[in-house]
C-alpha atoms as a PDB file:
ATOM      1  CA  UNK A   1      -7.282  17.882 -15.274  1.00  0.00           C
ATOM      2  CA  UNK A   2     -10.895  18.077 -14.802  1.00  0.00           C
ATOM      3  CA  UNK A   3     -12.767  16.706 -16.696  1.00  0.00           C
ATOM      4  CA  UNK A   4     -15.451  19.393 -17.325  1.00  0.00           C
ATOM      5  CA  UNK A   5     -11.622  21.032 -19.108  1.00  0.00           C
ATOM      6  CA  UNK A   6     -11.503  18.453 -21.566  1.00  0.00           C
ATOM      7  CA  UNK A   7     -12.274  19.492 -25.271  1.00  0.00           C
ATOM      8  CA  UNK A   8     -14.348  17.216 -27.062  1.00  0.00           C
ATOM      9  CA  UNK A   9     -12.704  17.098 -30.495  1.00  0.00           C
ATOM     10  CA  UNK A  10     -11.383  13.521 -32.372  1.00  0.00           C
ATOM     11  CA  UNK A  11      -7.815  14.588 -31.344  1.00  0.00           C
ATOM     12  CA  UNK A  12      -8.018  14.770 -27.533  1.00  0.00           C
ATOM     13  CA  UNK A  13     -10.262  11.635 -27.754  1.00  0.00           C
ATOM     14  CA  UNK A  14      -7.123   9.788 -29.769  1.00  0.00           C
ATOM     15  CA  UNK A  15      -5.092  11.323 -27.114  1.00  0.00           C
ATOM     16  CA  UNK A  16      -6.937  10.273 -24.521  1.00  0.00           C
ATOM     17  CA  UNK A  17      -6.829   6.601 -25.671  1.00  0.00           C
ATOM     18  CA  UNK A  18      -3.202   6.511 -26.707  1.00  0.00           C
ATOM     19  CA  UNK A  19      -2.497   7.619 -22.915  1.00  0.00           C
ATOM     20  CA  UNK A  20      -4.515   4.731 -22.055  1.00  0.00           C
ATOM     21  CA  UNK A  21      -2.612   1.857 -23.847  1.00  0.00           C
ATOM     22  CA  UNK A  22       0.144   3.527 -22.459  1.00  0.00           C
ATOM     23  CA  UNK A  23      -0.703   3.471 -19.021  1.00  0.00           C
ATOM     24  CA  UNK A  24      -1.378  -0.489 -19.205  1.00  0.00           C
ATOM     25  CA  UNK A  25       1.496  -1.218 -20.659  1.00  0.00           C
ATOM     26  CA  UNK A  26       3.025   0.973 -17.946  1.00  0.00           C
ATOM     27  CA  UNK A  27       0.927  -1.109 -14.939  1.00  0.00           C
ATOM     28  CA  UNK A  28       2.085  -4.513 -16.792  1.00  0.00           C
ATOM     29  CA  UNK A  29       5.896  -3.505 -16.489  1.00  0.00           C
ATOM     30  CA  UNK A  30       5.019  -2.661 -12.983  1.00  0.00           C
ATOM     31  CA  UNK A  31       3.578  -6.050 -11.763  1.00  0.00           C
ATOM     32  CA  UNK A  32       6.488  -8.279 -13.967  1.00  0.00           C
ATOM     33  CA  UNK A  33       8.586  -5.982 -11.831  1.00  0.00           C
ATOM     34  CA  UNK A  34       6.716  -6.416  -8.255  1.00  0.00           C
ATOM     35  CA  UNK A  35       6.817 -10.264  -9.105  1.00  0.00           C
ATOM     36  CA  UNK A  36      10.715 -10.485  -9.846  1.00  0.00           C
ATOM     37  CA  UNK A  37      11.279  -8.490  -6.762  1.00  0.00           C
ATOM     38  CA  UNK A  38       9.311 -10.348  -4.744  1.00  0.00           C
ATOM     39  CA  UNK A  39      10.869 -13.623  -5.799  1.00  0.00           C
ATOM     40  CA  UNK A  40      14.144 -11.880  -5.483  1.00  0.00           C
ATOM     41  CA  UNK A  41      12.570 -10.805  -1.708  1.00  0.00           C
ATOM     42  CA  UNK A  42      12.217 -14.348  -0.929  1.00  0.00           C
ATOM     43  CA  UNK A  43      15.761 -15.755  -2.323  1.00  0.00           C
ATOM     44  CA  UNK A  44      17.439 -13.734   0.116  1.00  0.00           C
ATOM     45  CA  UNK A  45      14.890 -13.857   2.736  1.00  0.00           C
ATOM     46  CA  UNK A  46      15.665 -17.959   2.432  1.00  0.00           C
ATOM     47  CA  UNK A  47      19.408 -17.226   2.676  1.00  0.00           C
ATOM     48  CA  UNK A  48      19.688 -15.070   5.366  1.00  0.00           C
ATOM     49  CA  UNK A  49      17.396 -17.686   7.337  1.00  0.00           C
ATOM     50  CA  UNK A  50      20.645 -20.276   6.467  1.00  0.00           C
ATOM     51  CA  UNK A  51      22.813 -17.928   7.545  1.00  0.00           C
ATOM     52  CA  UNK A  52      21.353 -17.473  10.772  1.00  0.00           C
ATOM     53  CA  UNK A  53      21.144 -20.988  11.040  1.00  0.00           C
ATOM     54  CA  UNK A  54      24.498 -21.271  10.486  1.00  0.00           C
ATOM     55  CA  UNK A  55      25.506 -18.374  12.361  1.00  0.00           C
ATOM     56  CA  UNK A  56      24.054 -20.076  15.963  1.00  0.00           C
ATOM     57  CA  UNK A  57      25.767 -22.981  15.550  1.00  0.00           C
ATOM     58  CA  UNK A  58      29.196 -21.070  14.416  1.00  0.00           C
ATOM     59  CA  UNK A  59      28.665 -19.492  17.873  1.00  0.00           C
ATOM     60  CA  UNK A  60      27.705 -22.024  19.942  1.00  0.00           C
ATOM     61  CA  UNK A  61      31.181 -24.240  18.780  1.00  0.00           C
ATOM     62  CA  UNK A  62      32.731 -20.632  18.915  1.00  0.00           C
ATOM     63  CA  UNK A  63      31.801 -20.412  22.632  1.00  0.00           C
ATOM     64  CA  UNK A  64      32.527 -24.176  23.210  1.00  0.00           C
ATOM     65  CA  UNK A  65      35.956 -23.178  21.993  1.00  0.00           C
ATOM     66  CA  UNK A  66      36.300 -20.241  24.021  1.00  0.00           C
ATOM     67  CA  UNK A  67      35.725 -22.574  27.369  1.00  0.00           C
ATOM     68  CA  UNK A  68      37.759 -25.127  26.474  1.00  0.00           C
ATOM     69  CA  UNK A  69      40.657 -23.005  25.901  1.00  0.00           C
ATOM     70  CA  UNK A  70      39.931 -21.195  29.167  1.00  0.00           C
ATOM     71  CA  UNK A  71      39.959 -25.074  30.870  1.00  0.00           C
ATOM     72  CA  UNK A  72      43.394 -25.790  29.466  1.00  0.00           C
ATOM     73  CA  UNK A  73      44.935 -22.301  29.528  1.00  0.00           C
ATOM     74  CA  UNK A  74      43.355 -20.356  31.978  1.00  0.00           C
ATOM     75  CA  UNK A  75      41.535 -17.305  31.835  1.00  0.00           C
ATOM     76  CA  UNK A  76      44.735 -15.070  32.675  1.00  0.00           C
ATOM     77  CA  UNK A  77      46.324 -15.463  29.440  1.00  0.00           C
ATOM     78  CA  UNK A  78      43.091 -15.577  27.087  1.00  0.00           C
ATOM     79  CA  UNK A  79      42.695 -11.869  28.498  1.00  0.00           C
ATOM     80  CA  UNK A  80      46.430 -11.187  27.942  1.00  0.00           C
ATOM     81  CA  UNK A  81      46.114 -12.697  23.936  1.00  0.00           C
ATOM     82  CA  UNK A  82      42.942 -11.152  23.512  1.00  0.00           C
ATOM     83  CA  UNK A  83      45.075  -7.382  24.031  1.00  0.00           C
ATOM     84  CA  UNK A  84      47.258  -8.828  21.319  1.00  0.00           C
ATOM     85  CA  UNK A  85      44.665  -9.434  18.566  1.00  0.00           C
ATOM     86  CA  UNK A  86      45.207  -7.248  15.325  1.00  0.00           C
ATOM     87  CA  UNK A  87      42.046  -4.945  13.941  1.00  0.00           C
ATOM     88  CA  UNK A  88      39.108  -6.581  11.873  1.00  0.00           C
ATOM     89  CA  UNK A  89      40.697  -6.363   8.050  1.00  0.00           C
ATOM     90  CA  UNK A  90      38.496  -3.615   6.577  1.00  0.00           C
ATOM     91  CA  UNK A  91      35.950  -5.040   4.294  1.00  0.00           C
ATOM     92  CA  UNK A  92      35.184  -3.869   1.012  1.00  0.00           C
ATOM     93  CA  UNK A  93      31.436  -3.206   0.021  1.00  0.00           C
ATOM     94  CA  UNK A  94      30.036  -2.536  -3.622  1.00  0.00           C
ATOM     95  CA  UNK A  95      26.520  -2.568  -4.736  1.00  0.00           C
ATOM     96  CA  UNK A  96      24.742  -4.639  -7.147  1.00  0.00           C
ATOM     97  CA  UNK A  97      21.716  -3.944  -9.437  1.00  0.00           C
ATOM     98  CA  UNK A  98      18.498  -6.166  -9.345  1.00  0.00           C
ATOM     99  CA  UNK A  99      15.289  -4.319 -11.016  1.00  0.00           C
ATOM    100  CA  UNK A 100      17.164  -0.846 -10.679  1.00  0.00           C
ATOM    101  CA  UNK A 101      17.430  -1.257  -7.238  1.00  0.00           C
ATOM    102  CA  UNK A 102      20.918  -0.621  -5.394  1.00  0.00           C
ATOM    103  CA  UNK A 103      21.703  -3.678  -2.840  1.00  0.00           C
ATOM    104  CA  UNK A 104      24.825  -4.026  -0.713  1.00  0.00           C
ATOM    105  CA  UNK A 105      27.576  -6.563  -1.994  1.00  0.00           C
ATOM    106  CA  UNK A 106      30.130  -7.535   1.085  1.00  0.00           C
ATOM    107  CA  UNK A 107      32.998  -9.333  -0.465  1.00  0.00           C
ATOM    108  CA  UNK A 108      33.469 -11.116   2.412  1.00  0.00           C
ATOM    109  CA  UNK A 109      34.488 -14.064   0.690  1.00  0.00           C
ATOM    110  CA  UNK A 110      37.952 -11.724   0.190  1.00  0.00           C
ATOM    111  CA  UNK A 111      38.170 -11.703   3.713  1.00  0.00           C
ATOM    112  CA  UNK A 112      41.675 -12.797   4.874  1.00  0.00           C
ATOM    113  CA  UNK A 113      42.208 -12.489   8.884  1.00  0.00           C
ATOM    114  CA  UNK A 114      45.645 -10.278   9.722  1.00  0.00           C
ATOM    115  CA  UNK A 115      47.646 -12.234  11.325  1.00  0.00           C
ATOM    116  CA  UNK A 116      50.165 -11.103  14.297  1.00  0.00           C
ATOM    117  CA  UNK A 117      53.659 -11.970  15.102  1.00  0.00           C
ATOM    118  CA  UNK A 118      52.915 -12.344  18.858  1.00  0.00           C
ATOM    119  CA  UNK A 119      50.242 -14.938  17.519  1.00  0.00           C
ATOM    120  CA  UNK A 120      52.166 -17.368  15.693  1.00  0.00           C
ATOM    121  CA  UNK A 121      53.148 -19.509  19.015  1.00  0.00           C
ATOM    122  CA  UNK A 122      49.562 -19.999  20.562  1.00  0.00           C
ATOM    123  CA  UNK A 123      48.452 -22.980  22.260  1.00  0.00           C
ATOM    124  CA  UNK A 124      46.313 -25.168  19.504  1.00  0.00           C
ATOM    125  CA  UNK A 125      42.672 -24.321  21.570  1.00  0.00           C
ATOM    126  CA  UNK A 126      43.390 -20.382  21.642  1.00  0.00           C
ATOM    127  CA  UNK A 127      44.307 -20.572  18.069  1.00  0.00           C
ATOM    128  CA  UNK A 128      40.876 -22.683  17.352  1.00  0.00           C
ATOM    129  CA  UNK A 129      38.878 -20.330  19.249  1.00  0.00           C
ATOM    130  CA  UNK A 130      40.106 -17.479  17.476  1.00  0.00           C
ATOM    131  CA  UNK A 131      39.486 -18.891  13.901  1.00  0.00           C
ATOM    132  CA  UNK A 132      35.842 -19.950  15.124  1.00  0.00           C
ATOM    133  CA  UNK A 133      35.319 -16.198  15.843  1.00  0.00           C
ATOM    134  CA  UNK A 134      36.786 -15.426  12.843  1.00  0.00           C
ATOM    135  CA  UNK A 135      34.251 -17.506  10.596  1.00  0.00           C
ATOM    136  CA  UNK A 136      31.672 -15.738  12.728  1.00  0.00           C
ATOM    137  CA  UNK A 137      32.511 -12.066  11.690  1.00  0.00           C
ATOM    138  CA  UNK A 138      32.004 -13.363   7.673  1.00  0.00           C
ATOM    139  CA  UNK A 139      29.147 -15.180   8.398  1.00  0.00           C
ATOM    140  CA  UNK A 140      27.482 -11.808  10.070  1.00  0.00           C
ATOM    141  CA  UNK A 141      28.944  -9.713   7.257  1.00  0.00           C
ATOM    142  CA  UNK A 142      26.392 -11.947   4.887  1.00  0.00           C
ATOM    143  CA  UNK A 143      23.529 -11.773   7.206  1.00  0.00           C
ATOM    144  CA  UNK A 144      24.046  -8.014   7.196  1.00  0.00           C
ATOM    145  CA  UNK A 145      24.210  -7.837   3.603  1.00  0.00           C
ATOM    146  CA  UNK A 146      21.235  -9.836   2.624  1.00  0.00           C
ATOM    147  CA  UNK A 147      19.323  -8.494   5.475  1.00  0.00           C
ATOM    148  CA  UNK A 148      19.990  -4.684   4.293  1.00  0.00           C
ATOM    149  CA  UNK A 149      19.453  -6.011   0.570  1.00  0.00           C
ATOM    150  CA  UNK A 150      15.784  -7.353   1.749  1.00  0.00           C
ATOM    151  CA  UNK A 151      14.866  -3.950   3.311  1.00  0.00           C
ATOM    152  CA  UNK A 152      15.877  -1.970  -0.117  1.00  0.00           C
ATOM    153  CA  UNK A 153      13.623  -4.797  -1.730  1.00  0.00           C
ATOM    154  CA  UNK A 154      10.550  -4.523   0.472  1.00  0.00           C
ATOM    155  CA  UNK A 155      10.855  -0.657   0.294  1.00  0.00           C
ATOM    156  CA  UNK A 156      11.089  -0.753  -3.602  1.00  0.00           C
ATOM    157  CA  UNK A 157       7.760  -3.557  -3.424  1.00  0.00           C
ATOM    158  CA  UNK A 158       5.702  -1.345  -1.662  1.00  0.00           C
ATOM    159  CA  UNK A 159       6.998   1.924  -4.164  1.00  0.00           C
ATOM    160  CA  UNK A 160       6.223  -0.110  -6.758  1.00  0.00           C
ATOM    161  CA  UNK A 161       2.761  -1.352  -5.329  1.00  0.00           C
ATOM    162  CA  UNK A 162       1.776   1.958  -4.605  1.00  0.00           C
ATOM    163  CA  UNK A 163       2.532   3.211  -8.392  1.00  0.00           C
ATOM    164  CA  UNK A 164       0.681   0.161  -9.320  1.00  0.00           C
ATOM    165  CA  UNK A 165      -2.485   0.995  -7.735  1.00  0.00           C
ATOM    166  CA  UNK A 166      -2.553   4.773  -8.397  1.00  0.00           C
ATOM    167  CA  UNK A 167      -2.474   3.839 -12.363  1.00  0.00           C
ATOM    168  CA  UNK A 168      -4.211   0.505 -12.110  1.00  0.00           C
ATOM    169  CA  UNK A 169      -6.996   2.798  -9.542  1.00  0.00           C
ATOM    170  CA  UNK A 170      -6.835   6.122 -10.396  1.00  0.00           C
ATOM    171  CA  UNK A 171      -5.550   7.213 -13.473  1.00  0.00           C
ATOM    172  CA  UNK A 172      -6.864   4.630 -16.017  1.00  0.00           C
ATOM    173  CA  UNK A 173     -10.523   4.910 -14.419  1.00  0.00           C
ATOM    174  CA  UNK A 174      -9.805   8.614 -15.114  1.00  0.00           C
ATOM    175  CA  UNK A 175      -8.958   8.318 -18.585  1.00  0.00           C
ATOM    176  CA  UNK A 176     -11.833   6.236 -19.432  1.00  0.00           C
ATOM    177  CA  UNK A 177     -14.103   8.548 -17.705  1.00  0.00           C
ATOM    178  CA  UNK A 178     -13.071  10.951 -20.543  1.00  0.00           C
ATOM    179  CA  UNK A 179     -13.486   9.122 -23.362  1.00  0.00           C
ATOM    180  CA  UNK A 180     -16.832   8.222 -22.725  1.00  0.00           C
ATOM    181  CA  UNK A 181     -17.592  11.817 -21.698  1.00  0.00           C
ATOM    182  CA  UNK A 182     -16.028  12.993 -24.927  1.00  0.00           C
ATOM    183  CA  UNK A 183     -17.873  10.139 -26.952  1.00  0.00           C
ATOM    184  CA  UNK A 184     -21.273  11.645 -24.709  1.00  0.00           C
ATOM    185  CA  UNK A 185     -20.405  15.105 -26.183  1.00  0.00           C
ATOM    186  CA  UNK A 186     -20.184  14.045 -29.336  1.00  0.00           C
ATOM    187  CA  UNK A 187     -23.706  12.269 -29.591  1.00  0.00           C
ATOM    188  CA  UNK A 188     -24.951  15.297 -27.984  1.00  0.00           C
ATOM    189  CA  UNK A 189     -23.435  17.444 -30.979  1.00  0.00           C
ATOM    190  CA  UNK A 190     -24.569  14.475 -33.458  1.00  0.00           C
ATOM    191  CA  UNK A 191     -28.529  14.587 -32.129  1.00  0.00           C
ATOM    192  CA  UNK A 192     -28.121  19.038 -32.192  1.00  0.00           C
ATOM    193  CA  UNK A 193     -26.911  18.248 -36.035  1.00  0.00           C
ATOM    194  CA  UNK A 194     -29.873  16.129 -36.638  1.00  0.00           C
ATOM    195  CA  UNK A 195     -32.284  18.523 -35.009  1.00  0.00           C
ATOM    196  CA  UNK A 196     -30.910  21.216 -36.657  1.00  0.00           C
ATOM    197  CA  UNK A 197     -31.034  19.862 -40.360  1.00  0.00           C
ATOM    198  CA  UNK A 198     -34.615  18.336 -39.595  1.00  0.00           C
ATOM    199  CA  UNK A 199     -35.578  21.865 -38.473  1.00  0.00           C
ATOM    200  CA  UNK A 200     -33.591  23.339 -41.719  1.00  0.00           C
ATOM    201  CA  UNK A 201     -35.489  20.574 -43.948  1.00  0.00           C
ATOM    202  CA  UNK A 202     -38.775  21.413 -42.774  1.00  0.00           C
ATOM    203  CA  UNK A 203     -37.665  25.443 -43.041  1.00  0.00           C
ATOM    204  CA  UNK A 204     -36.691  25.022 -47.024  1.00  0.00           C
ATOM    205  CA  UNK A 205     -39.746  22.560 -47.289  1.00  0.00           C
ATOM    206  CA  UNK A 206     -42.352  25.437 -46.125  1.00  0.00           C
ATOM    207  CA  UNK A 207     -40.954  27.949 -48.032  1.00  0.00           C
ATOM    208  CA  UNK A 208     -40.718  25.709 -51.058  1.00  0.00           C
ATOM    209  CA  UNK A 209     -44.982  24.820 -50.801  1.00  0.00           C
ATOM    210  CA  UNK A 210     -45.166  28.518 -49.819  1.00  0.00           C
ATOM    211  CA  UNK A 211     -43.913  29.227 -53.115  1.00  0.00           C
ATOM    212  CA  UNK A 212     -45.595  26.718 -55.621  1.00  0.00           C
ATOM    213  CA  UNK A 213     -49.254  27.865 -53.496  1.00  0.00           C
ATOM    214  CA  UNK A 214     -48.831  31.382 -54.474  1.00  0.00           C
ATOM    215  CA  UNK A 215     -50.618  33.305 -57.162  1.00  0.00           C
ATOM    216  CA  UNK A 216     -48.843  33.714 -60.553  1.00  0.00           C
ATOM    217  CA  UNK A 217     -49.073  37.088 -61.305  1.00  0.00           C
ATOM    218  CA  UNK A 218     -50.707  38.572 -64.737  1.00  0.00           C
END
């Protein structure tokens, strides 16, 4: 609203303050909620960097495995298991709230690897190579959930900067604007109420000399 709009009575200027106090206590929810996302930003940020930590070295012994088994067992019947391997177990995702907003949670700690009949028999370094890979897939089903929760968080962080600086910026500086232009309008309407009642004063005080100076009639 512009503010050559506003009305300059006690009631918008009440208003006008009351929005005001509002708005501050508004921009103070906003930064206690920047700062716990942030630190929440960084928690993950810190685990995911452990994860993928963890993750190289899960694949480098993974790998190891994979040529060892290859040395002892040749690569012939790794191929010919690797047809017999069962389907990833499906993974079950929910969400969790932090600061109302929605993250991924993989419950990948539920995980349990199918297991197949033709399996059961394997040489010892097949059967380690495939239980390295399968400590792999959970670790990158963390990654990928702290990972996607740190993108939600960094796009909430700059939502929440941005509504930050528009009341912290704009609207406050706006609000005060019109209280001291209604607080100008009203000394301007206080100094036309002095001039007037001077000019009134001065009226009733000529008329009232005008009046004891004239004749008295016979």
């Amino acid at each position: 609203m512009a503010i050559e709009n506003v009305r300059p009575t006690r009631l918008e200027l009440l208003r006008t303050r009351r929005r005001i106090l509002v708005a501050r206590r508004g921009l103070k929810l906003l930064k206690l909620k920047r700062t716990a996302l942030i630190q929440e930003f960084f928690a993950l940020s810190r685990e995911a960097r452990e994860l993928r930590g963890d993750l190289q070295r899960k694949v480098a012994r993974g790998y190891g495995s994979i040529r060892m088994a290859e040395m002892l067992e040749g690569a012939v019947r790794l191929e010919n298991v690797s047809t017999l391997l069962p389907q990833i177990h499906p993974v079950r995702v929910a969400t969790k709230n932090v600061m109302g907003v929605r993250t991924p949670r993989v419950d990948g700690n539920a995980y349990v690897p199918l297991e197949a009949p033709e399996l059961l028999d394997l040489p010892t370094s097949i059967d380690e190579s495939i239980r390295h890979f399968q400590g792999i897939y959970v670790v990158v089903l963390n990654i990928a959930e702290k990972e996607n929760g740190m993108r939600r968080l960094l796009k909430e962080i700059e939502k929440t900067k941005r509504r930050a600086n528009a009341i912290e910026n704009v609207l406050v500086p706006r609000l005060e604007n019109t209280v001291r232009y209604i607080k100008f309008r009203f000394d301007e309407l206080e100094r036309d109420s002095f001039s007037m009642l001077k000019s009134v004063k001065r009226k009733i005080e000529r008329e009232a000399e005008a009046t004891l100076g004239a004749p008295v009639a016979a």
